[in-house]
C-alpha atoms as a PDB file:
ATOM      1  CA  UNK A   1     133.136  46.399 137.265  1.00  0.00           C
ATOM      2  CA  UNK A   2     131.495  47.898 133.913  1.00  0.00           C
ATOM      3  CA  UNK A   3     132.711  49.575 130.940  1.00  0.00           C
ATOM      4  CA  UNK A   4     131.520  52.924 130.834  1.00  0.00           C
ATOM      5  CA  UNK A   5     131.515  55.856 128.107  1.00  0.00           C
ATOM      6  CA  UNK A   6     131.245  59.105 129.681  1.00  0.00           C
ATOM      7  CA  UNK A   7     130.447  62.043 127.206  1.00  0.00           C
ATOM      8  CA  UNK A   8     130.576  66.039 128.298  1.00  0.00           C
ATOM      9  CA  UNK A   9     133.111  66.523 131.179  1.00  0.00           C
ATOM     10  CA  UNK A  10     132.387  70.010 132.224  1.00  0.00           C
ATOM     11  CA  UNK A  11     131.774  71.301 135.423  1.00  0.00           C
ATOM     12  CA  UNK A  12     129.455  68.733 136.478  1.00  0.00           C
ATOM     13  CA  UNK A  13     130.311  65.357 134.145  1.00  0.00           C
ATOM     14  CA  UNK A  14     134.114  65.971 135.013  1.00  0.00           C
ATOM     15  CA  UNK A  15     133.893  65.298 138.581  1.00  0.00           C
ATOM     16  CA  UNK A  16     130.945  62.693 138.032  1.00  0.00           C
ATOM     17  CA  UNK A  17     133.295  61.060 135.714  1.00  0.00           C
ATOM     18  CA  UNK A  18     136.069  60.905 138.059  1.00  0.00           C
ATOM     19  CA  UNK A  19     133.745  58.877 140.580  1.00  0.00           C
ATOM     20  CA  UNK A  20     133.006  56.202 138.558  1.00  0.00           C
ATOM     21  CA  UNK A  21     137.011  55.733 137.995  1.00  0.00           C
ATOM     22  CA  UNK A  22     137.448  56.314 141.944  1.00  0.00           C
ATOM     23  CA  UNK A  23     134.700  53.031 141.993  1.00  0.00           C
ATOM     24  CA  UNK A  24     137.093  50.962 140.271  1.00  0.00           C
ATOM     25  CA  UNK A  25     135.022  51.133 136.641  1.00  0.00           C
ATOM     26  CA  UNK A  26     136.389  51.157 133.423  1.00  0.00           C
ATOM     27  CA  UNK A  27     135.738  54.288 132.460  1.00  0.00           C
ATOM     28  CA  UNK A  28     136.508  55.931 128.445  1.00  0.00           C
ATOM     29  CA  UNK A  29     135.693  59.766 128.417  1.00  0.00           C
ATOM     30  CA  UNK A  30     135.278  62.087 125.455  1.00  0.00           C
ATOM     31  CA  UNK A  31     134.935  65.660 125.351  1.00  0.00           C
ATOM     32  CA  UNK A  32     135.181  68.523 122.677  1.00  0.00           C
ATOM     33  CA  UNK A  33     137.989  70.300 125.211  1.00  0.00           C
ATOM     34  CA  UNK A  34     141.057  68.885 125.272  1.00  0.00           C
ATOM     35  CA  UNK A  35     142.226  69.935 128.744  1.00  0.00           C
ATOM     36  CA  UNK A  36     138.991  68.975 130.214  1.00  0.00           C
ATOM     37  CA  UNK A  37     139.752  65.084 128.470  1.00  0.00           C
ATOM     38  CA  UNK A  38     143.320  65.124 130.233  1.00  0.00           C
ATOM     39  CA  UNK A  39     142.028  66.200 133.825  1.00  0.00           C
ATOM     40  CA  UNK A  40     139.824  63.006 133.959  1.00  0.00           C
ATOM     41  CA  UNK A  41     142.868  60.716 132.110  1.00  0.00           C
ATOM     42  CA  UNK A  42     144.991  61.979 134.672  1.00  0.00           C
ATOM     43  CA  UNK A  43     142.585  60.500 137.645  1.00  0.00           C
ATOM     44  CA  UNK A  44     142.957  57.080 135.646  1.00  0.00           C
ATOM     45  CA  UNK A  45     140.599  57.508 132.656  1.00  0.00           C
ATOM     46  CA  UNK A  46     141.380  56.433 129.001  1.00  0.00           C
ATOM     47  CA  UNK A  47     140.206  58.271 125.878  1.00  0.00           C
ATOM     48  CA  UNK A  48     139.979  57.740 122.654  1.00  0.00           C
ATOM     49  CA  UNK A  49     140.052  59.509 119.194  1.00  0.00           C
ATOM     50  CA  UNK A  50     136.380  59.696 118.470  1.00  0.00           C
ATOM     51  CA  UNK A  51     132.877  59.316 119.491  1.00  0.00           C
ATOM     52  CA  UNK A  52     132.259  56.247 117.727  1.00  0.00           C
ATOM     53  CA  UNK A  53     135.434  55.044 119.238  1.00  0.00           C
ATOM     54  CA  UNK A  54     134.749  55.823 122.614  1.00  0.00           C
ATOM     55  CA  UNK A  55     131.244  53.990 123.113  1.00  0.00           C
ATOM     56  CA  UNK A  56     132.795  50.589 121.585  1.00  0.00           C
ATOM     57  CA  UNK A  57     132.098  47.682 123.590  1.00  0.00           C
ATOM     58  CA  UNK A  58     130.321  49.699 126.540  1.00  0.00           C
ATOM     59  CA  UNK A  59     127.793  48.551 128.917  1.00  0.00           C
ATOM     60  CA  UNK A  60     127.117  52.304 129.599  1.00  0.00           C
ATOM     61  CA  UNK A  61     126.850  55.563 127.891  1.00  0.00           C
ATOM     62  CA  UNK A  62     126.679  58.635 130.021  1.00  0.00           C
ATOM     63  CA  UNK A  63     126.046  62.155 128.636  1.00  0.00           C
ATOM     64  CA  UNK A  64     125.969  64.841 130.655  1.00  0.00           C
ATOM     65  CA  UNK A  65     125.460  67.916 127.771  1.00  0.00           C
ATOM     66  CA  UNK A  66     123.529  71.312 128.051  1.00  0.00           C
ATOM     67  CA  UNK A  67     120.715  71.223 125.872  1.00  0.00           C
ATOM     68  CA  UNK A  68     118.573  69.157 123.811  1.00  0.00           C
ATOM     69  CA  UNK A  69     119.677  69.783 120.586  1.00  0.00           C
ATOM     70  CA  UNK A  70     122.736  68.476 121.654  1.00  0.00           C
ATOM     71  CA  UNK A  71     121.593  65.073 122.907  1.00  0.00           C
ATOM     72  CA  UNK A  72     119.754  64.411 119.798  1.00  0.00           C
ATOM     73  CA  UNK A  73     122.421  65.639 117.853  1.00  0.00           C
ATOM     74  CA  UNK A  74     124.460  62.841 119.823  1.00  0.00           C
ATOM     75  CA  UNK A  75     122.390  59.837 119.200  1.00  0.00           C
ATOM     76  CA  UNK A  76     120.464  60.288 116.087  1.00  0.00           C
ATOM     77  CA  UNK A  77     122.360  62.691 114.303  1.00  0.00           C
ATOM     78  CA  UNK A  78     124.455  62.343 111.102  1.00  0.00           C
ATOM     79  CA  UNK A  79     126.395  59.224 112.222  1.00  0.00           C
ATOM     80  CA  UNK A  80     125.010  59.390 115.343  1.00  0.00           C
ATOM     81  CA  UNK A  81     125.692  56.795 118.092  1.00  0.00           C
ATOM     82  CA  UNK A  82     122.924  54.985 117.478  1.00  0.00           C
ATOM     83  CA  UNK A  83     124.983  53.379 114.705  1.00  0.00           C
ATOM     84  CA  UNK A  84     127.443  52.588 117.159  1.00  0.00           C
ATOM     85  CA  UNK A  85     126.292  51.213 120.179  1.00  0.00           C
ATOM     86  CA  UNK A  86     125.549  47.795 121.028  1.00  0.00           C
ATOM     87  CA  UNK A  87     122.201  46.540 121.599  1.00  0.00           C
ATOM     88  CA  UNK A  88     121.673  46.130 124.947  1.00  0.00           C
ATOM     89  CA  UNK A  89     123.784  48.578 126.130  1.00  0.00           C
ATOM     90  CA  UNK A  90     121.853  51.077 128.487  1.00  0.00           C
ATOM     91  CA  UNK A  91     122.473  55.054 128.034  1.00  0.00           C
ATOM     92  CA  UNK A  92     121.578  57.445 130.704  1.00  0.00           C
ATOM     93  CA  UNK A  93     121.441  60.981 129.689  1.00  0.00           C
ATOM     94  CA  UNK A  94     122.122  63.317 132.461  1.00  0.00           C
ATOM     95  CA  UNK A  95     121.846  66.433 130.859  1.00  0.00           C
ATOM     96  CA  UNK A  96     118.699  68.622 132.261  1.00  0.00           C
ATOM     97  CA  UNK A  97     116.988  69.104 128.733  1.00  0.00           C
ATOM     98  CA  UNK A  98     113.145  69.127 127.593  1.00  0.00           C
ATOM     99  CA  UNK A  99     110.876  66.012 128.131  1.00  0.00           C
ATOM    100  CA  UNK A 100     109.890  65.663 123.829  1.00  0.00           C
ATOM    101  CA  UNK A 101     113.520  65.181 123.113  1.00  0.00           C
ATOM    102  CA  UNK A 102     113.737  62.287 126.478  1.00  0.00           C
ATOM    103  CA  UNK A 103     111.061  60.320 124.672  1.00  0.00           C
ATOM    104  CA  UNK A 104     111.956  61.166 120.544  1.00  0.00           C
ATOM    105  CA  UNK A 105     115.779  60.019 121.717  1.00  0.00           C
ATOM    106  CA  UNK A 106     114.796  57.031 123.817  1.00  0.00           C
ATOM    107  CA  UNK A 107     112.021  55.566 121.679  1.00  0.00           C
ATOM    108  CA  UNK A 108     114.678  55.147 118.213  1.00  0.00           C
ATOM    109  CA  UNK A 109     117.166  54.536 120.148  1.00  0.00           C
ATOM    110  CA  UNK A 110     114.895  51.550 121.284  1.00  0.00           C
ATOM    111  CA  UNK A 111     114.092  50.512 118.221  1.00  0.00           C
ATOM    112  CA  UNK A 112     117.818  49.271 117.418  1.00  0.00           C
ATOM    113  CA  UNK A 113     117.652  47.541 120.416  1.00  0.00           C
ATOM    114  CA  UNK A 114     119.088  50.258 122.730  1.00  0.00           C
ATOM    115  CA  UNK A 115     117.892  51.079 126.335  1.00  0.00           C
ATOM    116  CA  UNK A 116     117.784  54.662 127.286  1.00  0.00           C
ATOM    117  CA  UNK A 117     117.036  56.910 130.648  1.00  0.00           C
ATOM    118  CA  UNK A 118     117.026  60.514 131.260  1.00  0.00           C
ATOM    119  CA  UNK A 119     119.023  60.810 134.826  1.00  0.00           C
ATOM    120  CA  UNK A 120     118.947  64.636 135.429  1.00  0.00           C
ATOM    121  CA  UNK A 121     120.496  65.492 138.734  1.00  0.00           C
ATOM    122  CA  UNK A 122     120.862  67.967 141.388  1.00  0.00           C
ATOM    123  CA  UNK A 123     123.547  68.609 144.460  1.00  0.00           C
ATOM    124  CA  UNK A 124     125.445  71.264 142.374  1.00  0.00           C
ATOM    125  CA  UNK A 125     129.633  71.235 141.101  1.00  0.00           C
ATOM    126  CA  UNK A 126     130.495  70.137 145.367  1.00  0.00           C
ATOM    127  CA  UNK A 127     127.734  67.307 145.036  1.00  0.00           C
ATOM    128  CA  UNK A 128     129.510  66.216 141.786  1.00  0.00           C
ATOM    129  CA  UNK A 129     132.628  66.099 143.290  1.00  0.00           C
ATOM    130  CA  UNK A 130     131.724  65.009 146.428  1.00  0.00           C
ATOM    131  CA  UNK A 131     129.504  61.695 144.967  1.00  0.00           C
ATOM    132  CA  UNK A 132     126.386  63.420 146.570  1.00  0.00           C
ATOM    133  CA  UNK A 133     124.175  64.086 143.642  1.00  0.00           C
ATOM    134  CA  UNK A 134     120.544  63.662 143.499  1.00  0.00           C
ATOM    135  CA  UNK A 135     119.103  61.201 140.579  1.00  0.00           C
ATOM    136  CA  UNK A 136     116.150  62.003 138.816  1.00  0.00           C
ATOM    137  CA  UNK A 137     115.144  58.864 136.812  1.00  0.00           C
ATOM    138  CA  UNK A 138     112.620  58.287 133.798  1.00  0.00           C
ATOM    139  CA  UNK A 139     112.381  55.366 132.439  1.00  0.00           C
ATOM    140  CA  UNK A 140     111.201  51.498 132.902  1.00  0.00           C
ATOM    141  CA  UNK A 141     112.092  49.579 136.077  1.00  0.00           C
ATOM    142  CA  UNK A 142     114.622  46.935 134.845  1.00  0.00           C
ATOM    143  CA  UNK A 143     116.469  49.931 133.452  1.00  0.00           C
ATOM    144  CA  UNK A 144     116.625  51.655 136.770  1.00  0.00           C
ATOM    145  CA  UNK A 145     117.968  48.439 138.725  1.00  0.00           C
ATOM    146  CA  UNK A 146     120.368  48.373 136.149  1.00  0.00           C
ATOM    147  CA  UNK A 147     121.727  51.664 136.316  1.00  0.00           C
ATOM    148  CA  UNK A 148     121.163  52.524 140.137  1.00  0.00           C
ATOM    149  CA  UNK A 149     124.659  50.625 140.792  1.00  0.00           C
ATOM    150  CA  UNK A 150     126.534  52.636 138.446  1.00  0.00           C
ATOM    151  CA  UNK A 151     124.465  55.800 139.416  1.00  0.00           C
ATOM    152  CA  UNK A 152     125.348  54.919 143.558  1.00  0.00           C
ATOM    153  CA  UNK A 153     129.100  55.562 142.117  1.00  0.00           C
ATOM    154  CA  UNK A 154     128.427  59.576 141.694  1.00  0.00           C
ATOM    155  CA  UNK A 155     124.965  60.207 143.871  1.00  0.00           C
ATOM    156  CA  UNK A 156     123.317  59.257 147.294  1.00  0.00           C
ATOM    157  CA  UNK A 157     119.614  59.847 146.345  1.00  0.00           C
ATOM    158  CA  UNK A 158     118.306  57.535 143.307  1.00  0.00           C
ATOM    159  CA  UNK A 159     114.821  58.106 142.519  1.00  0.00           C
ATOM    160  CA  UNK A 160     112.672  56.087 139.813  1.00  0.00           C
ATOM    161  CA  UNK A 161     110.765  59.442 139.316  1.00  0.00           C
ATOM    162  CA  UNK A 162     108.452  57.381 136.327  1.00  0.00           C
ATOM    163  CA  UNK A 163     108.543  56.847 132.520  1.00  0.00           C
ATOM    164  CA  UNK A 164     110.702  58.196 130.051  1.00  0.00           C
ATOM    165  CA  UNK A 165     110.449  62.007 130.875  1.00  0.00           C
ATOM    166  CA  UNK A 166     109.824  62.081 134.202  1.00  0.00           C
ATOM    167  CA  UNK A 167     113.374  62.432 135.720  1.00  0.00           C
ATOM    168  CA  UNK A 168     113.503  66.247 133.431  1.00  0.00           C
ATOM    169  CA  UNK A 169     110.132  66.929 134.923  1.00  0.00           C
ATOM    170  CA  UNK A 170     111.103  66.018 138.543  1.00  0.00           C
ATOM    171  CA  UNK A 171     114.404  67.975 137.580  1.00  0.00           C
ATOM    172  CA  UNK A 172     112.668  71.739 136.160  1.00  0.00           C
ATOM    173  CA  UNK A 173     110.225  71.302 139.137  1.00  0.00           C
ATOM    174  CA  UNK A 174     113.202  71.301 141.581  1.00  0.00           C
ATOM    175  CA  UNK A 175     114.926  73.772 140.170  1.00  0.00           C
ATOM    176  CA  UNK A 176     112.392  76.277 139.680  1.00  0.00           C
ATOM    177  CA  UNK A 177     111.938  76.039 143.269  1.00  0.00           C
ATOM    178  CA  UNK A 178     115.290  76.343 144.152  1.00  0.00           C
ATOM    179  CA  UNK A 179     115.515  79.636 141.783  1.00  0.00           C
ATOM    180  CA  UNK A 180     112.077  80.955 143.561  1.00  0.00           C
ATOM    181  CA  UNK A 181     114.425  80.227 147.069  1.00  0.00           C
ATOM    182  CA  UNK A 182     117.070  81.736 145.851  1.00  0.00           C
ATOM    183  CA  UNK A 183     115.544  84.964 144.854  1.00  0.00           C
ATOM    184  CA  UNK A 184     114.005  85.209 147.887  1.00  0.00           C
ATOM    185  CA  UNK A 185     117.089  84.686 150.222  1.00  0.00           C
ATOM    186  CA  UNK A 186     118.529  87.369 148.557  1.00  0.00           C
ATOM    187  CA  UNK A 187     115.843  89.665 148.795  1.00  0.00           C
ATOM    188  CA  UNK A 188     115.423  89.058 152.337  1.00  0.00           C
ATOM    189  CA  UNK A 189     119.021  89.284 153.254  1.00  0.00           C
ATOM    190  CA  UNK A 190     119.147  92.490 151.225  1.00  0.00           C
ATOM    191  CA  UNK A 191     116.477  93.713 153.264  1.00  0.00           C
ATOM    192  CA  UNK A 192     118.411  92.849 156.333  1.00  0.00           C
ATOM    193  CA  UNK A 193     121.312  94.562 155.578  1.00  0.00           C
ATOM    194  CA  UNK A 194     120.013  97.653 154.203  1.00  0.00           C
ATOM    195  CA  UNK A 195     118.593  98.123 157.891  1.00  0.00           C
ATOM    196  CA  UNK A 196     121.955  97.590 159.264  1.00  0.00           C
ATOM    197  CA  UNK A 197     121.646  93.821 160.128  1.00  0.00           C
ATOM    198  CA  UNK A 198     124.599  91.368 159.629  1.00  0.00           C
ATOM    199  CA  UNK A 199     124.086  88.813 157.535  1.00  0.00           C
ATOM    200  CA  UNK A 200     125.562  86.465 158.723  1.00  0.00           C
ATOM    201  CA  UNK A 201     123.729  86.808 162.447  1.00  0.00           C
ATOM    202  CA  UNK A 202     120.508  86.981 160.025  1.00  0.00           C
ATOM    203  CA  UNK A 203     121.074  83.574 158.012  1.00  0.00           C
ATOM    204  CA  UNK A 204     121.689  82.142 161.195  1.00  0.00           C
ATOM    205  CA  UNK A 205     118.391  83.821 162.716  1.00  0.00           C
ATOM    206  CA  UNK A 206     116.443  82.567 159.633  1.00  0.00           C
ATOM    207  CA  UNK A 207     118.302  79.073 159.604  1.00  0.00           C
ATOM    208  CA  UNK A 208     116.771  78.630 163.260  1.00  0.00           C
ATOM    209  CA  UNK A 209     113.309  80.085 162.254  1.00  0.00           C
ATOM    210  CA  UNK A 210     110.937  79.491 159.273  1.00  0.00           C
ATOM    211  CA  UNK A 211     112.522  80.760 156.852  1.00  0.00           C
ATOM    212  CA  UNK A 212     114.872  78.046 156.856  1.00  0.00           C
ATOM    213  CA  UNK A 213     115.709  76.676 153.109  1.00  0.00           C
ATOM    214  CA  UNK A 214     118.620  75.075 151.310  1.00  0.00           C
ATOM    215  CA  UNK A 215     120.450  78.458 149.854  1.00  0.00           C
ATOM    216  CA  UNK A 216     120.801  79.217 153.441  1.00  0.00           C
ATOM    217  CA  UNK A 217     122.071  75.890 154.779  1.00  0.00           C
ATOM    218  CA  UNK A 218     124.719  74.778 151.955  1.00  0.00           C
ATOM    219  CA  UNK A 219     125.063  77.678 149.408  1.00  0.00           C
ATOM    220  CA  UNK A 220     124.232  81.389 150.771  1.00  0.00           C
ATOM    221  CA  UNK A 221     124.719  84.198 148.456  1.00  0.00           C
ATOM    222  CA  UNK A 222     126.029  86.597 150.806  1.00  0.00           C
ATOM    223  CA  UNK A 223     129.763  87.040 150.397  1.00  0.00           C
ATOM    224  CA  UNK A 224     131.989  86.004 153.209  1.00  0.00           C
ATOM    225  CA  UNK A 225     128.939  84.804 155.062  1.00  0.00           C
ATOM    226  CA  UNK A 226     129.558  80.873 154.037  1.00  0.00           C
ATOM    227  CA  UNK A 227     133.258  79.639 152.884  1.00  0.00           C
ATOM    228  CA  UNK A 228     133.964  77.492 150.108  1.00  0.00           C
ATOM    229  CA  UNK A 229     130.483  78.571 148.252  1.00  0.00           C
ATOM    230  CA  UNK A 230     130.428  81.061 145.195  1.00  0.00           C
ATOM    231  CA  UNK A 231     129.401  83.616 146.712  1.00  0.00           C
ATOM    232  CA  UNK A 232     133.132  83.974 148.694  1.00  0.00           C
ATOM    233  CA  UNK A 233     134.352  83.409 145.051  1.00  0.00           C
ATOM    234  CA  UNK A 234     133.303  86.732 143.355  1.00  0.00           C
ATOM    235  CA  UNK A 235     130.571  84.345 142.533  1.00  0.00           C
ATOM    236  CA  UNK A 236     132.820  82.106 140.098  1.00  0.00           C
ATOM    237  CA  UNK A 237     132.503  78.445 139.881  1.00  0.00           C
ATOM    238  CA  UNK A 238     129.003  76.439 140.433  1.00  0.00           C
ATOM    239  CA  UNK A 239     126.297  76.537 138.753  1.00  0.00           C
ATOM    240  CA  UNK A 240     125.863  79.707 135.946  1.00  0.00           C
ATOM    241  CA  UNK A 241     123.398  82.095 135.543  1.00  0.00           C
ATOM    242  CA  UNK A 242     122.570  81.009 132.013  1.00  0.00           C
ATOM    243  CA  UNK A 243     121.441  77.316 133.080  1.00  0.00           C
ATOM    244  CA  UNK A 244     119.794  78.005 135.859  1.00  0.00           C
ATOM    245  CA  UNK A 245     117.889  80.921 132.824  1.00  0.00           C
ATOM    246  CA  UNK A 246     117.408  77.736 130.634  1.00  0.00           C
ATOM    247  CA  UNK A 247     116.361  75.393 133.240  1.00  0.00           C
ATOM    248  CA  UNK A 248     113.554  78.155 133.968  1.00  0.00           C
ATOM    249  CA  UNK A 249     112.952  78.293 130.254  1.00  0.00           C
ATOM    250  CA  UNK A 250     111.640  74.397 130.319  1.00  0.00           C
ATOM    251  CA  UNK A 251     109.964  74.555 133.280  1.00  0.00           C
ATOM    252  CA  UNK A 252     107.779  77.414 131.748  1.00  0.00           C
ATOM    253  CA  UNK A 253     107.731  75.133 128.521  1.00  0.00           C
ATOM    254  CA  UNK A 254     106.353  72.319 130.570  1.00  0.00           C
ATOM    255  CA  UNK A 255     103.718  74.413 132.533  1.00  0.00           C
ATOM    256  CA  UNK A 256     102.685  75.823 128.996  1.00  0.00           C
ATOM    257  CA  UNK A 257     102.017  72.064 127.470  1.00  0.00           C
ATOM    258  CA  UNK A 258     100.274  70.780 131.339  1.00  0.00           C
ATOM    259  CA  UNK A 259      98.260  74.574 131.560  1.00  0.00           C
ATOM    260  CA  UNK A 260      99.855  74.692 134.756  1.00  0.00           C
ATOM    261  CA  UNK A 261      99.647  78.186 137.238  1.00  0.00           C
ATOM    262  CA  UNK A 262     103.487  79.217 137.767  1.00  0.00           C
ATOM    263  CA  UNK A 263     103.328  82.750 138.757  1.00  0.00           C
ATOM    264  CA  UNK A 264     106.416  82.768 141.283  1.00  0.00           C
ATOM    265  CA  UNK A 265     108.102  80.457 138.502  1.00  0.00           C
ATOM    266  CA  UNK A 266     107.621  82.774 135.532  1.00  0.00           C
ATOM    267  CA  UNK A 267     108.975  85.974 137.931  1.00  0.00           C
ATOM    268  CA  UNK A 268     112.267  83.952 138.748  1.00  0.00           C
ATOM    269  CA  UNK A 269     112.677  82.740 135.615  1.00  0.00           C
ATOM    270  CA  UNK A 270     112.343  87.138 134.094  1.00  0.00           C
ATOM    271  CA  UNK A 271     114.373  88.095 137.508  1.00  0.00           C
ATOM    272  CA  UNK A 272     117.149  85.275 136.318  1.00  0.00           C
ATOM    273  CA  UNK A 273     116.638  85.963 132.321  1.00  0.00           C
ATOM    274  CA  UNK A 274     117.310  89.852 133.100  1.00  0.00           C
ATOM    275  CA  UNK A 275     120.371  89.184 135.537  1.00  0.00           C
ATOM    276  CA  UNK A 276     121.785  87.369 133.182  1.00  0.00           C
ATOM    277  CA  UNK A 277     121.041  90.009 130.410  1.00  0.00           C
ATOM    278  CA  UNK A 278     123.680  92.579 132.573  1.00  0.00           C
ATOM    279  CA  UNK A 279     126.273  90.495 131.757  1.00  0.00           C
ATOM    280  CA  UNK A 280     125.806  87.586 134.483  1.00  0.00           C
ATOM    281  CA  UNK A 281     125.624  84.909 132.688  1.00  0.00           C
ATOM    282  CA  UNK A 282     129.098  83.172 133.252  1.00  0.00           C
ATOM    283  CA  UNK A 283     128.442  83.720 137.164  1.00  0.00           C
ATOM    284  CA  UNK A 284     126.836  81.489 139.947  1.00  0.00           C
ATOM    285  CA  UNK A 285     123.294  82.211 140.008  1.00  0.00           C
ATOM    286  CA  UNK A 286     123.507  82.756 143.530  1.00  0.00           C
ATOM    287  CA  UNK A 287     124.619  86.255 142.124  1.00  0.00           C
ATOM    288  CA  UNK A 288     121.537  87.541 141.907  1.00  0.00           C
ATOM    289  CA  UNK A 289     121.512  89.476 145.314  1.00  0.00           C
ATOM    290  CA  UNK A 290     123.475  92.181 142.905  1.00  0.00           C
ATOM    291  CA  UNK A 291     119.904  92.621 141.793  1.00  0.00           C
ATOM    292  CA  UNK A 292     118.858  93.485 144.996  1.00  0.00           C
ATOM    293  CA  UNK A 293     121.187  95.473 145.766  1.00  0.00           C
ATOM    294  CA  UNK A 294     120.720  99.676 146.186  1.00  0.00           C
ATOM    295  CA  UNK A 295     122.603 101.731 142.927  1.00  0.00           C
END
């Protein structure tokens, strides 16, 4: 079994974290929340005092953080743990952030002798938990062989999506979709029940027809329609507004620097910004059926 540093336990890297323990992996975790430290110790975890501390002697480094800044700030800032991590240790960023910090981070880190991949993922806080997670890989070949055993641990789909990079393009591609989905479940069902339909007789309509899509399947945004989904939790838990606003924000970055056509992509991503702007942005982003809803 490896040694494994796992950095950023929130609502996704906790449960992801918790995997690779459940896998029989040594596994030291840091985070900047105390209680979110002793949830994953508690499963069998150690911790230690500081970063530095934490990524001694490990085969792996996982991050799983929300933006950029953050993940360079991690690696090649003041003290950074590029000044701490063996050479020939291999560190996959999961954190969804933009493709210029993927290749800046990975090609110093690289240069001390450190491999790097960006590992976005997808499957949600119940694919986290559940070891279900999508992988979105960029980076070289003998990298991903490497990695796709301790990746196995917290996923069931590991793609080698190509270079350094590609795994955050792969990953803003998917989610812009799901966001355009999204949106348009909810405007649909809205539709439905403002002529008096149930919606739950109309997801299952549309599951058998068409319109069939992955918002209806596994996550609808219809209250009481679907348990154990956000939506029949006042919208609470999952995956926030704000993200799923950010994760918009780079896949309009990326069409900008390709010259790429996006018009359904840049609506979702002023639909989400402006749900968000109400005072959203804490809740699942499946909330935005409120939008759709009449005053």
């Amino acid at each position: 079994m490896a040694k494994v540093a796992f950095i950023g336990l929130g609502n996704m890297g906790g449960p992801m974290a918790v995997n690779l323990v459940k896998a029989g992996h040594q596994v030291c975790v840091f985070d900047l929340f105390p209680e979110a430290v002793a949830k994953v110790v508690a499963q069998g975890a150690t911790t230690a005092d500081s970063l530095p501390a934490s990524v001694a002697g490990a085969d792996f480094i996982i991050s799983m953080l929300p933006a950029g800044k953050h993940v360079e700030g991690l690696y090649l800032g003041d003290d950074g743990l590029i000044n701490h991590i063996s050479p020939g240790s291999l560190v996959i960023d999961s954190s969804t952030i933009d493709k210029a910090t993927v290749i800046k981070v990975s090609t110093v880190l690289a240069e001390k002798g450190i491999n790097f991949i960006d590992a976005p993922v997808s499957g949600g806080v119940g694919g986290a938990q559940a070891g279900t997670l999508s992988f979105m890989v960029g980076g070289n070949e003998a990298d991903f062989n490497k990695a796709k055993p301790i990746l196995e641990n917290m996923g069931k789909n590991i793609f080698l999506a190509g270079a350094h990079g590609a795994g955050q393009v792969a990953k803003v591609c998917n989610n812009m979709l799901l966001a355009i989905l999204m949106s348009g479940t909810s405007e649909a069902l809205q539709l439905g029940m403002d002529n008096g339909l149930d919606p739950k007789v109309l997801s299952e309509i549309m599951l058998q027809s068409s319109g069939r899509n992955w918002t209806l399947e596994v996550y609808n945004p219809c209250p009481g329609v679907m348990e154990n989904v956000p939506s029949s939790n006042d919208y609470n838990g999952g995956f926030m507004t704000d993200l799923m606003a950010k994760d918009l924000g780079l896949a309009m970055d990326t069409a900008v620097q390709s010259q790429s056509a996006t018009p359904m992509g840049t609506l979702a991503r002023s639909l989400f910004a402006l749900h968000a702007g109400k005072g959203n942005g804490s809740k699942d982003f499946s909330s935005i059926i409120k939008m759709f809803e009449k005053a």
